[in-house]
Structures are given as C-alpha cells and as structure tokens.
Protein backbone atom coordinates (compact mmCIF):
# COMPACT_ATOMS: atom_id res chain seq x y z
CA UNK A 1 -87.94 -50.01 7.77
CA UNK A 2 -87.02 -53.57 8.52
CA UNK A 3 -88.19 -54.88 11.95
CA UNK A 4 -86.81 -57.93 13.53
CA UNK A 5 -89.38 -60.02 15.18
CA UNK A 6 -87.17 -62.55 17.41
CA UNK A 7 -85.97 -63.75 20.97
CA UNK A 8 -83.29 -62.28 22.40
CA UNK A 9 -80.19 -64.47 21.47
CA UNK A 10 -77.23 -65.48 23.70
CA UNK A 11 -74.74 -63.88 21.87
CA UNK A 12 -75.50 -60.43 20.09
CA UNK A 13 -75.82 -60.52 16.54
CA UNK A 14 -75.57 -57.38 14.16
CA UNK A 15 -77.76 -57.37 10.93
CA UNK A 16 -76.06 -55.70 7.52
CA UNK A 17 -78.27 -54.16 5.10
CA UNK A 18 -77.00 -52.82 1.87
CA UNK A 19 -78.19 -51.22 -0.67
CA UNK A 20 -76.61 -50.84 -3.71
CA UNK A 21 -76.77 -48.44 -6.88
CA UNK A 22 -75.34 -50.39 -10.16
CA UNK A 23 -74.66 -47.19 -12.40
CA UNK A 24 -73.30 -45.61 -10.18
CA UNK A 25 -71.30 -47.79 -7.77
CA UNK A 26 -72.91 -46.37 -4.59
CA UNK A 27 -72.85 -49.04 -1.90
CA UNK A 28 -74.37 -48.22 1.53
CA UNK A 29 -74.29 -50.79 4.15
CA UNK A 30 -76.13 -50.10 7.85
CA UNK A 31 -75.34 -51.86 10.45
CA UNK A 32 -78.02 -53.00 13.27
CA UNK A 33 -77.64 -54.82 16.65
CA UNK A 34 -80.49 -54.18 18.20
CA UNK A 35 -84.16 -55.48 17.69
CA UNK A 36 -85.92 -52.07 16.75
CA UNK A 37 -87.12 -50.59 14.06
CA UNK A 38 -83.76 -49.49 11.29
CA UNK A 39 -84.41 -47.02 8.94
CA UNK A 40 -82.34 -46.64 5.65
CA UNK A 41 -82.61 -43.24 3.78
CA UNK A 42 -81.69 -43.79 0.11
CA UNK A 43 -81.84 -41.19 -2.65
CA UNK A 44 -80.74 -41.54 -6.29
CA UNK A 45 -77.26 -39.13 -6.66
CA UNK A 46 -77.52 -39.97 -10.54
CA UNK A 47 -80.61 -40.98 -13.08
CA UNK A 48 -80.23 -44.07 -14.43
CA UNK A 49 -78.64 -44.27 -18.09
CA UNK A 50 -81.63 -44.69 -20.47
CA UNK A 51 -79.57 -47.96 -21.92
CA UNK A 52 -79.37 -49.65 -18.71
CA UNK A 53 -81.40 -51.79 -17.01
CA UNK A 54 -79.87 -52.36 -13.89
CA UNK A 55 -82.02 -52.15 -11.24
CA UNK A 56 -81.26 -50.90 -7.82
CA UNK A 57 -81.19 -53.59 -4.52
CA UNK A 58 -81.20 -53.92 -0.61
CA UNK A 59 -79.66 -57.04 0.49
CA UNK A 60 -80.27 -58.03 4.05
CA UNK A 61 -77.70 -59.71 5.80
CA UNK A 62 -80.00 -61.18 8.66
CA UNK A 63 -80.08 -63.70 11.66
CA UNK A 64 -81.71 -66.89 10.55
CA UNK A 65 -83.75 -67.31 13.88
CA UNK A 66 -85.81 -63.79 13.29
CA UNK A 67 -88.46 -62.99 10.85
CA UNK A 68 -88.45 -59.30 9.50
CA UNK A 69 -90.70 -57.14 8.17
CA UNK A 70 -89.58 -54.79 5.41
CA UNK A 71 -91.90 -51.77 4.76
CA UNK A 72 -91.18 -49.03 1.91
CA UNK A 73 -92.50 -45.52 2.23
CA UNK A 74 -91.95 -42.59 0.10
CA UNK A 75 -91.74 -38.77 0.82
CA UNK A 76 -93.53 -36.32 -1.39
CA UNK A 77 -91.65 -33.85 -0.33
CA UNK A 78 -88.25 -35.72 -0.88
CA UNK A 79 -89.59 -37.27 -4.53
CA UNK A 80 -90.53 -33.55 -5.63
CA UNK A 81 -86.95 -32.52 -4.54
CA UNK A 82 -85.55 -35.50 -6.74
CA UNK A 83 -87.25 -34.22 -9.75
CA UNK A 84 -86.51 -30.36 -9.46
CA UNK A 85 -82.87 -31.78 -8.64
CA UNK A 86 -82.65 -34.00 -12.28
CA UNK A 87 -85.09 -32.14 -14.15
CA UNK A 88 -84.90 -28.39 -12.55
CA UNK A 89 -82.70 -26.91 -14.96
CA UNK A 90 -84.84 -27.41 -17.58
CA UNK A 91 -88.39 -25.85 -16.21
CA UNK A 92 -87.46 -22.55 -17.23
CA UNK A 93 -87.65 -23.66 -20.97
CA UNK A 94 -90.52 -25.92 -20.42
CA UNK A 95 -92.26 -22.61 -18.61
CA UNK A 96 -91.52 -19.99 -21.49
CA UNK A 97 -92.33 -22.40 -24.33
CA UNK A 98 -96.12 -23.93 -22.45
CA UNK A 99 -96.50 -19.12 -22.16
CA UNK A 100 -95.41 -18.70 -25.92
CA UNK A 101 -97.55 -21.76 -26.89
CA UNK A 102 -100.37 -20.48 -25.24
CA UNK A 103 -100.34 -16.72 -25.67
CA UNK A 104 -99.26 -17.06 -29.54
CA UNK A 105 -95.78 -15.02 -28.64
C-alpha cells in the first residue's frame, strides 16, 4: 500500500507506480490521483533463473510536496498458491519417494 500524506494541491496530480520484473520483462504501472490508500497486487508469472541476480523493483513516480508511506504485506494463502504453482508438479515424486523411504518399498 502506499499512502499519500499531503494537502490537497491546486491542480490534480496523478502518482505512477511501477513495478517491474527483470527476467521476465513484466512491467506494471498503476496509476493514482487521489490521496487514498493504492494497492498493487504483484505475483511472480516465472521463477527467477538460478544465474541471475536481478532483483525485482517498484518505482514510485510521486508528488514532491507529499510524504508516503509504503507498507508490504504478504498472503499465506497466495504464497502457498505460488509454490504449488512452481513446484506442484513435482510433489507427487517428492510424496512416493518420502512413502518408499519410509516404509522400505
């Protein structure tokens, strides 16, 4: 979330936030105009190569006469649907190998 704390100016003014994904090329701008609170949903389409080191960034395109407050919050729910999504192919041979480990199959 990033909430403006400012006066209300003369002429309106729209912020730009964007966020953008280097291995991939994603770029998602918002646009705001008013002085509430903007949330930005962002979710990882791709894993990140394991030789890059890119890292991912929000750039906020802001009025100079407010001050802004920028909180982060995760979702469980949406973090454990990231990992079945990369990784969820894969559980059934992680599950059958952890029973055959353990049961001596």
């Amino acid at each position: 979330d990033a909430l403006p704390i400012c006066q209300p100016l003369k002429e309106e003014k729209h912020d730009v936030y964007r966020l953008y994904v280097p291995w991939t090329g994603e770029d998602a701008m918002t646009l705001s105009s008013d002085a509430s609170v903007t949330e930005i949903s962002a979710k990882l389409h791709t894993v990140r190569p394991e030789n890059d080191s890119s890292i991912v960034t929000l750039k906020l395109h802001t009025s100079s006469e407010c001050q802004y407050e920028v909180t982060i919050k995760t979702s469980f729910m949406q973090v454990l649907v990231q990992v079945m999504r990369f990784h969820g192919p894969s559980l059934p041979v992680y599950v059958i190998s952890s029973y055959l480990l353990a049961y001596g199959g």
